[in-house]
Protein backbone atom coordinates (compact mmCIF):
# COMPACT_ATOMS: atom_id res chain seq x y z
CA UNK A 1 0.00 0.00 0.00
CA UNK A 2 1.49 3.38 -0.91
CA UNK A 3 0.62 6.88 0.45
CA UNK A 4 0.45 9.65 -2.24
CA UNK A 5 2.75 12.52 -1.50
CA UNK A 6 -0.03 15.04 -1.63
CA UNK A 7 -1.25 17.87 0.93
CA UNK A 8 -3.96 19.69 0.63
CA UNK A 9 -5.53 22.95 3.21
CA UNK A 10 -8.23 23.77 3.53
CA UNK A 11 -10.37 26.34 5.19
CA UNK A 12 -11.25 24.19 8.29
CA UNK A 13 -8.10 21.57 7.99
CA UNK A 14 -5.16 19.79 6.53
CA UNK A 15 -5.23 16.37 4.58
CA UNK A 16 -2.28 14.21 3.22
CA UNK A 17 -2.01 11.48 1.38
CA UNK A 18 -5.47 9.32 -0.39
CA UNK A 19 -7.42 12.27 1.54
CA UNK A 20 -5.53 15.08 -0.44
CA UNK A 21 -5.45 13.99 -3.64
CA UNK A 22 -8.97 12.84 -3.78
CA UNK A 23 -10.35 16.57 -3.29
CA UNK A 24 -7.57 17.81 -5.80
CA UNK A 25 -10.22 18.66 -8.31
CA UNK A 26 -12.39 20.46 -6.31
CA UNK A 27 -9.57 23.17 -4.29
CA UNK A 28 -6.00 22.63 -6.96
CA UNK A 29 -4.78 25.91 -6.08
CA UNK A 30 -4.16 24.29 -2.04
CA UNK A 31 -3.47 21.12 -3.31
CA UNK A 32 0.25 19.86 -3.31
CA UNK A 33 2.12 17.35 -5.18
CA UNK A 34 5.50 16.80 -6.38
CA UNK A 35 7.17 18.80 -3.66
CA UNK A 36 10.25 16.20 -3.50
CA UNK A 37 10.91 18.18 -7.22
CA UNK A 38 11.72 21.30 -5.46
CA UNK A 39 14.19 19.98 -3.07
CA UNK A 40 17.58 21.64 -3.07
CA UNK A 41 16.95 23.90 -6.04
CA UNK A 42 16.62 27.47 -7.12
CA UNK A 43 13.24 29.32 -7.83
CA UNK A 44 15.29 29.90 -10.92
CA UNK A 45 16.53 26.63 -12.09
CA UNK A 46 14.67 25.88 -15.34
CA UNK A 47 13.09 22.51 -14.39
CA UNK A 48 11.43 24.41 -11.49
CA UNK A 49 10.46 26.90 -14.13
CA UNK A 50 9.09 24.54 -16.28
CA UNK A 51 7.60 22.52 -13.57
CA UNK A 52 5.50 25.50 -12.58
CA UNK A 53 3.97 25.97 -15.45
CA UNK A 54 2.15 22.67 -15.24
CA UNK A 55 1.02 23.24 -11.22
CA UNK A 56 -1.87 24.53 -10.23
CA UNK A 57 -0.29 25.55 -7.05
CA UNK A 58 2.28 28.93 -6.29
CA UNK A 59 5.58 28.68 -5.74
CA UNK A 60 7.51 31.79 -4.98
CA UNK A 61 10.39 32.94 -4.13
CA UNK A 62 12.37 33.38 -0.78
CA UNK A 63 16.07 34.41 -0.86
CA UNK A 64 16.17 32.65 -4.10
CA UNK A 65 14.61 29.18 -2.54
CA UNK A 66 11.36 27.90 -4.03
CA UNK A 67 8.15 28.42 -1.38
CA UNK A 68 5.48 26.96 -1.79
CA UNK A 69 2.40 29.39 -1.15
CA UNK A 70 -1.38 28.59 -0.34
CA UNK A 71 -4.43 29.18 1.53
CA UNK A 72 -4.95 27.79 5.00
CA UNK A 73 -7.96 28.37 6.85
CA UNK A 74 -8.69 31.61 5.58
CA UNK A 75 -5.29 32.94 5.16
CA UNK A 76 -2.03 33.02 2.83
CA UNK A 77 1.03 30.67 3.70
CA UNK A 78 3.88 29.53 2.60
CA UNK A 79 5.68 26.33 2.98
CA UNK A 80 9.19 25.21 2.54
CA UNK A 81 9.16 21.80 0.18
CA UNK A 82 11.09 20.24 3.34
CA UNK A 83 7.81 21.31 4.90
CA UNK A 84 5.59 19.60 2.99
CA UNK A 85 7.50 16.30 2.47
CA UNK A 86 8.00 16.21 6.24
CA UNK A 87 3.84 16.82 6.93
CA UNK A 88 3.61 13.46 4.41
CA UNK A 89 6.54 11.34 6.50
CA UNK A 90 4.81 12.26 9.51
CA UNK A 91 1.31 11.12 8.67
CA UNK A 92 3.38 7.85 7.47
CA UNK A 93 4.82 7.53 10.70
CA UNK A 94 1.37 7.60 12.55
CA UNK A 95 -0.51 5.23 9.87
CA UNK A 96 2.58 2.80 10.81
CA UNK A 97 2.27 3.15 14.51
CA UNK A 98 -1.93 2.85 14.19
CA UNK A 99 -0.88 -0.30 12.51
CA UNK A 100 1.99 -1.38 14.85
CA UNK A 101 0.00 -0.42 18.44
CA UNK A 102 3.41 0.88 19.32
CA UNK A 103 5.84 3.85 18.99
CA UNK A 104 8.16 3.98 15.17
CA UNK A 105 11.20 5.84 16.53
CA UNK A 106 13.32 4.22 13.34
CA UNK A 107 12.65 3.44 9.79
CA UNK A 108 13.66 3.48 6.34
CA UNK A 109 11.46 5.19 3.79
């Protein structure tokens, strides 16, 4: 069983993974995928650039580092792609310890 690498906000909460990408058509501009594509490069780098133009999310700039922006119960954020990809690892990590009925302090993803 995989978990999609999706988040999405929402005006009253946050969803990631199956949850998140099955509401992608009805809020796109909040919905995020492919964040892992933004890790360790520029806002400048072409493939980002080209990447954008096929998102329905923003990404903007910050000190030359790719942010992701979007609304979140009522109001404009912006995330990190480190921030995004960690919200997915974590929900990961509690699906795991649902399953396990104990604590994941280690693991290999």
């Amino acid at each position: 069983r995989t978990t999609p690498s999706y988040v999405a906000f929402t005006d009253t909460e946050r969803l990631i993974g199956d949850a998140a990408k099955n509401q992608v058509a009805l809020n796109p501009s909040n919905t995020v995928f492919d964040a892992k594509r933004l890790i360790g490069r520029k806002i400048d780098d072409p493939v980002v650039e080209a990447d954008m133009k096929h998102w329905p999310f923003a990404v903007v700039g910050d000190g030359g580092k790719p942010k992701i922006k979007v609304e979140y119960k009522g109001e404009d954020k912006t995330f990190y792609p480190e921030e995004i990809s960690s919200m997915v690892l974590v929900k990961m990590k509690e699906i795991a310890e649902a399953y396990l009925g104990q604590t994941v302090s280690n693991a290999v993803v």
